[in-house]
C-alpha atoms as a PDB file:
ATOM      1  CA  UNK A   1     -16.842  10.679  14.420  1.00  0.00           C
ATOM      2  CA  UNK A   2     -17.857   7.283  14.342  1.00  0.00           C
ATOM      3  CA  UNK A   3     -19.213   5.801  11.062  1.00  0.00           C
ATOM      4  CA  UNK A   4     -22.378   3.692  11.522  1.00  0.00           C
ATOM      5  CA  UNK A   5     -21.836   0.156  12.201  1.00  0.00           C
ATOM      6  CA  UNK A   6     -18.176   0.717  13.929  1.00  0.00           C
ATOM      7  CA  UNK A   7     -17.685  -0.623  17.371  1.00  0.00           C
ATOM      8  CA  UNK A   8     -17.173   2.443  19.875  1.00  0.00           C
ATOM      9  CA  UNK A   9     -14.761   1.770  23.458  1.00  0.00           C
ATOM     10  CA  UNK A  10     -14.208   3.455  26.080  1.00  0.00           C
ATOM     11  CA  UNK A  11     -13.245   2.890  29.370  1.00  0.00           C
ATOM     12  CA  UNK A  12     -14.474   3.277  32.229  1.00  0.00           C
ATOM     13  CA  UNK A  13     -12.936   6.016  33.577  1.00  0.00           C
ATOM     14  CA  UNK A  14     -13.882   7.809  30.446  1.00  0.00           C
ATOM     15  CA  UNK A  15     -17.041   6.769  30.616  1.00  0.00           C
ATOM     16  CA  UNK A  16     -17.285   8.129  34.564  1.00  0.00           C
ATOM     17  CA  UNK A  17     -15.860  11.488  33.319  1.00  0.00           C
ATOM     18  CA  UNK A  18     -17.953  11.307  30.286  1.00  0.00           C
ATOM     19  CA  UNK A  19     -21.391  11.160  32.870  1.00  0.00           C
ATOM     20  CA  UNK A  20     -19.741  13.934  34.813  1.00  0.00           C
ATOM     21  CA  UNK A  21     -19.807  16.157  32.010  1.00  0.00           C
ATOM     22  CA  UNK A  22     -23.364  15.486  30.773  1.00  0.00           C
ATOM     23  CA  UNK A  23     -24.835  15.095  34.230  1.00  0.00           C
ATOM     24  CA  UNK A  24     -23.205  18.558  34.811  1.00  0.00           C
ATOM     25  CA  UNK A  25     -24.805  20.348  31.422  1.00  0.00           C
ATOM     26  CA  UNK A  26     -27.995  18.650  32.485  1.00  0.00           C
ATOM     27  CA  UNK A  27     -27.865  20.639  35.704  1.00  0.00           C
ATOM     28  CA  UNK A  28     -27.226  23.642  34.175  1.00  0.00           C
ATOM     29  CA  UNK A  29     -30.172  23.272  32.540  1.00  0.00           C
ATOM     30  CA  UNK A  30     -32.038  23.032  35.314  1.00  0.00           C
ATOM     31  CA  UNK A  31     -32.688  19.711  35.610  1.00  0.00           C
ATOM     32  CA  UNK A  32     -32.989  18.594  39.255  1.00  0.00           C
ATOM     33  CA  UNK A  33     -33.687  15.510  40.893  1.00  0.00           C
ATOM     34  CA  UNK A  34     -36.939  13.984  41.246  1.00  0.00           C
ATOM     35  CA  UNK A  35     -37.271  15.441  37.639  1.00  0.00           C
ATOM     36  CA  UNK A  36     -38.592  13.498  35.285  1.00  0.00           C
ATOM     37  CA  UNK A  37     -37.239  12.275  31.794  1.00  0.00           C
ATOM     38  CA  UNK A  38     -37.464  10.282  28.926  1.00  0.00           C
ATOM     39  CA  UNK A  39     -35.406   9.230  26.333  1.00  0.00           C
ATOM     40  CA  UNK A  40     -35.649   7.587  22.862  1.00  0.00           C
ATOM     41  CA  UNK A  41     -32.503   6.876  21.957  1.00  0.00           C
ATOM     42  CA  UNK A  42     -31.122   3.534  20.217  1.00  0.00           C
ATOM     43  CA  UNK A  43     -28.981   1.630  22.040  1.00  0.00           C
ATOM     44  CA  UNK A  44     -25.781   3.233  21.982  1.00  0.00           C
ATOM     45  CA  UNK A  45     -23.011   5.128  24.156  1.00  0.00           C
ATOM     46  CA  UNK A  46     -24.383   8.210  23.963  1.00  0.00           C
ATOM     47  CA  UNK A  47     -27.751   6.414  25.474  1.00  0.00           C
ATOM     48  CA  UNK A  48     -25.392   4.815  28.482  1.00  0.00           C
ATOM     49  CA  UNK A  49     -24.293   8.162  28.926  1.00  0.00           C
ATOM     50  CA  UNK A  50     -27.259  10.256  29.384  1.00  0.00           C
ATOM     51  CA  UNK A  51     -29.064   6.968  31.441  1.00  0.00           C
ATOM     52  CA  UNK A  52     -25.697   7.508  33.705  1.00  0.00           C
ATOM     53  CA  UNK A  53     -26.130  11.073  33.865  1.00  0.00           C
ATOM     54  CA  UNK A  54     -29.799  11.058  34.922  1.00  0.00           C
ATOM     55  CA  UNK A  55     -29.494   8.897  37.976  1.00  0.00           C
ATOM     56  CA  UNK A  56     -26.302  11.005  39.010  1.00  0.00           C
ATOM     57  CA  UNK A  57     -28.326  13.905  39.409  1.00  0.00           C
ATOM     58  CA  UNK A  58     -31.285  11.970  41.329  1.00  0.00           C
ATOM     59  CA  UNK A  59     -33.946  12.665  38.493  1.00  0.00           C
ATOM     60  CA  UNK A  60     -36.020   9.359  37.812  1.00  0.00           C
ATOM     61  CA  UNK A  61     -36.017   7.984  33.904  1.00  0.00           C
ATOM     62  CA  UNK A  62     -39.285   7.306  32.350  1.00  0.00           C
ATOM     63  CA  UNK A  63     -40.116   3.976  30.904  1.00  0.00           C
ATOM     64  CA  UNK A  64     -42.340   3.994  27.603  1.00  0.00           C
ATOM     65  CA  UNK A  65     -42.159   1.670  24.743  1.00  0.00           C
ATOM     66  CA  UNK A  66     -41.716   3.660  21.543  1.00  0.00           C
ATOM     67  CA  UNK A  67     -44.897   2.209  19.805  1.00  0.00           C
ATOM     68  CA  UNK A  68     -46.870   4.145  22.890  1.00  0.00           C
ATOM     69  CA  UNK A  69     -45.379   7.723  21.777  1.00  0.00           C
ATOM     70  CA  UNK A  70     -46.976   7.215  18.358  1.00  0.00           C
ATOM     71  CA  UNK A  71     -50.323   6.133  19.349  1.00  0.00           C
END
């Protein structure tokens, strides 16, 4: 487990089998493309990931600034 503040690497064929396994959970859980989703995540792998992930299954990502969620 990374600690906060620690540099995470991987490369990039990790990072290809990395998508393949989240786009792949994602699809088990029904999402399809042309689905819609958003994410609020902090930059970070995990948020390269699931951005990866999204547009490997065809499903569009949403664009919001957080402020907007909290008005």
């Amino acid at each position: 487990m990374q600690r906060a503040g620690q540099k995470q690497q991987m490369t990039f064929k990790e990072i290809y089998y990395r998508v393949q396994e989240v786009a792949g959970a994602l699809a088990e859980a029904a999402v399809e493309p042309g689905d819609r989703i958003g994410l609020m995540l902090n930059s970070s792998l995990e948020h390269i990931e699931l951005y990866l992930a999204i547009a490997w299954l065809g499903a569009p990502r949403l664009k919001w600034r957080s402020w907007q969620c909290w008005q």
